[in-house]
Protein backbone atom coordinates (compact mmCIF):
# COMPACT_ATOMS: atom_id res chain seq x y z
CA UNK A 1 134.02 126.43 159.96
CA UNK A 2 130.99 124.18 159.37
CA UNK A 3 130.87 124.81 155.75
CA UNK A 4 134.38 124.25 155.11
CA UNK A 5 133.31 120.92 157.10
CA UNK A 6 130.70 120.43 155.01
CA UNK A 7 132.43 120.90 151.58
CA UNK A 8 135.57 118.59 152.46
CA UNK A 9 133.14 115.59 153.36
CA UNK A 10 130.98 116.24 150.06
CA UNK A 11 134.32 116.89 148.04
CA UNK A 12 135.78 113.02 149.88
CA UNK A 13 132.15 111.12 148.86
CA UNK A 14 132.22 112.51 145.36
CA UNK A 15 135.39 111.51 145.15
CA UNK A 16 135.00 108.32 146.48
CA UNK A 17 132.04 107.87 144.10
CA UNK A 18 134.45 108.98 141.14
CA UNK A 19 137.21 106.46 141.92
CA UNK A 20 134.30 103.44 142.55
CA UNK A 21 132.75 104.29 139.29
CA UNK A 22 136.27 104.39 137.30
CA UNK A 23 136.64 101.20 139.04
CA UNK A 24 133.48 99.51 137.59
CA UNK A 25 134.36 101.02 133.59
CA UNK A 26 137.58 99.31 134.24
CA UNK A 27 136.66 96.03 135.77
CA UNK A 28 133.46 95.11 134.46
CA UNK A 29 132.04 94.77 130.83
CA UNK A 30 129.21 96.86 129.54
CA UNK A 31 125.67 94.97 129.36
CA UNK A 32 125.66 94.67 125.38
CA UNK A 33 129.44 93.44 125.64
CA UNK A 34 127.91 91.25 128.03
CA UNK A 35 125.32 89.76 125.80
CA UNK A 36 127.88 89.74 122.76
CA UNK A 37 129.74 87.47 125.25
CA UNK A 38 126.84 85.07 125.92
CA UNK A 39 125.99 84.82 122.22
CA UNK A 40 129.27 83.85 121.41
CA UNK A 41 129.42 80.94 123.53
CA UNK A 42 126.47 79.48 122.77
CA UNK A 43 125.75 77.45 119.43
CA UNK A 44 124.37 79.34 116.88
CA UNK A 45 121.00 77.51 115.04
CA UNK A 46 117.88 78.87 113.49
CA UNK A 47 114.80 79.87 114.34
CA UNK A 48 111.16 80.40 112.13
CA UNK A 49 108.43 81.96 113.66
CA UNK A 50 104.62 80.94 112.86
CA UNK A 51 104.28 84.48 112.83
CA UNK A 52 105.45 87.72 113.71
CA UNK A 53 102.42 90.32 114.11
CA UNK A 54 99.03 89.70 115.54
CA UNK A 55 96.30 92.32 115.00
CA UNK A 56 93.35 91.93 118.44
CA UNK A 57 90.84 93.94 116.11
CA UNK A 58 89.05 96.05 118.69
CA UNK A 59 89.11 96.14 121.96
CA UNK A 60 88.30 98.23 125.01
CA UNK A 61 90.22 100.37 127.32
CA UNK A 62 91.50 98.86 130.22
CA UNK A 63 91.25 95.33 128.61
CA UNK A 64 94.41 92.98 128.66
CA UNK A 65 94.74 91.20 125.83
CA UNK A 66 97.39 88.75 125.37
CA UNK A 67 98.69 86.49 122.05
CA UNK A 68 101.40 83.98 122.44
CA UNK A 69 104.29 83.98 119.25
CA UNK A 70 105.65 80.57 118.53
CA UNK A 71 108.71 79.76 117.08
CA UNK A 72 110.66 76.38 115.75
CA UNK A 73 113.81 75.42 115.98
CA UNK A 74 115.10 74.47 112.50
CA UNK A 75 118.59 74.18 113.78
CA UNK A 76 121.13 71.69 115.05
CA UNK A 77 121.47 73.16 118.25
CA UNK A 78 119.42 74.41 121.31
CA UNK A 79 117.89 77.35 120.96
CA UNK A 80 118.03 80.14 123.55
CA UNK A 81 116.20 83.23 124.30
CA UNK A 82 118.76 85.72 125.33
CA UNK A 83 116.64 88.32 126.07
CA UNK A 84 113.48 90.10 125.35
CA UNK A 85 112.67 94.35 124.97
CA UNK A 86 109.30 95.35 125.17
CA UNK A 87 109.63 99.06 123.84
CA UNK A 88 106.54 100.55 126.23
CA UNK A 89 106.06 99.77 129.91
CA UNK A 90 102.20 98.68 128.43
CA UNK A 91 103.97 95.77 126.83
CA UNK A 92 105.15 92.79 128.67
CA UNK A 93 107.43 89.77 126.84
CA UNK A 94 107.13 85.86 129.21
CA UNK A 95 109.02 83.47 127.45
CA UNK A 96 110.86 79.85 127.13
CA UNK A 97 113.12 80.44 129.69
CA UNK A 98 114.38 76.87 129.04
CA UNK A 99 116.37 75.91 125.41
CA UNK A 100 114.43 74.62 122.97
CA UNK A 101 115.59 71.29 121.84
CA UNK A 102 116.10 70.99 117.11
CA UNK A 103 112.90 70.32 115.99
CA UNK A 104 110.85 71.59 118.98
CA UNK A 105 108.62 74.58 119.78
CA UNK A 106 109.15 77.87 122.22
CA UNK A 107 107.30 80.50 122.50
CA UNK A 108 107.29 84.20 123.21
CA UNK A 109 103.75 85.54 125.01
CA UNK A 110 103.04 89.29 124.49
CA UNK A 111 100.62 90.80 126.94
CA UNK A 112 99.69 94.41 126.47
CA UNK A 113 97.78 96.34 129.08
CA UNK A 114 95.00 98.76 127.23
CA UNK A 115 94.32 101.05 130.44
CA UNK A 116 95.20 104.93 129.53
CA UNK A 117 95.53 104.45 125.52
CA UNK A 118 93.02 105.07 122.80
CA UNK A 119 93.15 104.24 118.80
CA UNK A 120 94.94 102.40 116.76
CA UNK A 121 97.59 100.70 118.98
CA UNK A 122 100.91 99.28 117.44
CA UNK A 123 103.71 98.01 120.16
CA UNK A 124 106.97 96.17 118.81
CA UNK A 125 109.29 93.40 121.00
CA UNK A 126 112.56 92.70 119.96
CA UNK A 127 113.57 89.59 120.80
CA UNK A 128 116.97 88.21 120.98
CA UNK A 129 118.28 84.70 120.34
CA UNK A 130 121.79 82.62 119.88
CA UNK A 131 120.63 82.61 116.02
CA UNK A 132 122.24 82.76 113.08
CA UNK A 133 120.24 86.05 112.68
CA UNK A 134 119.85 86.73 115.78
CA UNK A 135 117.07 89.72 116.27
CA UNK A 136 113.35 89.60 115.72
CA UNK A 137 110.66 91.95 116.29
CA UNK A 138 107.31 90.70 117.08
CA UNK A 139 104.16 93.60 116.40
CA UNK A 140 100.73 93.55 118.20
CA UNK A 141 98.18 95.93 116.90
CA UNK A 142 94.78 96.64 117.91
CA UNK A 143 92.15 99.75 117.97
CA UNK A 144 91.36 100.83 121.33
CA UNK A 145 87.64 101.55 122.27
CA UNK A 146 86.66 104.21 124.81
CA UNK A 147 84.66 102.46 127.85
CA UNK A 148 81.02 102.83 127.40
CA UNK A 149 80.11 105.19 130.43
CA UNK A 150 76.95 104.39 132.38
């Protein structure tokens, strides 16, 4: 008696679970549709970036190092960072979280956290704008040097 108890109320919640989830598919759009949305309502411009990869040379383990990207806005519009994707939890992406006027300067600050690695170090963000071309990928590189132990 208690199992058949138990299966009925884990039967109803997955059930329940099923029917909320069908719910969401339905009812809600998916986070790139999402995005796709919010690039299409803002003004396109254009965007050039002083660079887009910054070697640190050497430096040693459990060092932060950090290197701030900037960018221009060559367009006729505001320019808007959408969203940034740092592609290893070592790498973290701060940037203008207000729009950058036609003719002024944003910026995208990489910091990358050297605790764990070793050797030559390469880590990629993608960054996302309401540009005409609207995906970038900024690179840091740098060689990782063991701590000197004492």
């Amino acid at each position: 008696m208690k199992k058949s108890v138990y299966f009925i109320t884990v039967f109803a919640g997955l059930m329940i679970c099923l029917s909320c989830n069908s719910q969401n598919r339905a009812g809600q759009a998916t986070s790139v549709e999402r995005d796709t949305e919010k690039q299409d309502t803002v003004p396109l411009t254009t965007v050039e970036y002083a660079e887009t990869e910054h070697d640190f040379g050497k430096i040693t383990e459990g060092d932060k190092a950090s290197h701030r990207f900037e960018f221009t806005n060559t367009g006729n519009a505001d320019l808007r960072v959408l969203k940034t994707n740092a592609y290893c939890g070592c790498t973290v992406a701060k940037y203008s979280k207000e729009p950058v006027p036609p003719g002024k300067k944003g910026f995208v600050e990489v910091v990358f956290d050297s605790r764990g690695r070793q050797g030559r170090q390469q880590k990629n963000v993608a960054i996302t704008t309401n540009t005409k071309h609207p995906s970038a990928v900024l690179t840091i590189i740098c060689e990782i040097m063991p701590k000197n132990k004492q």
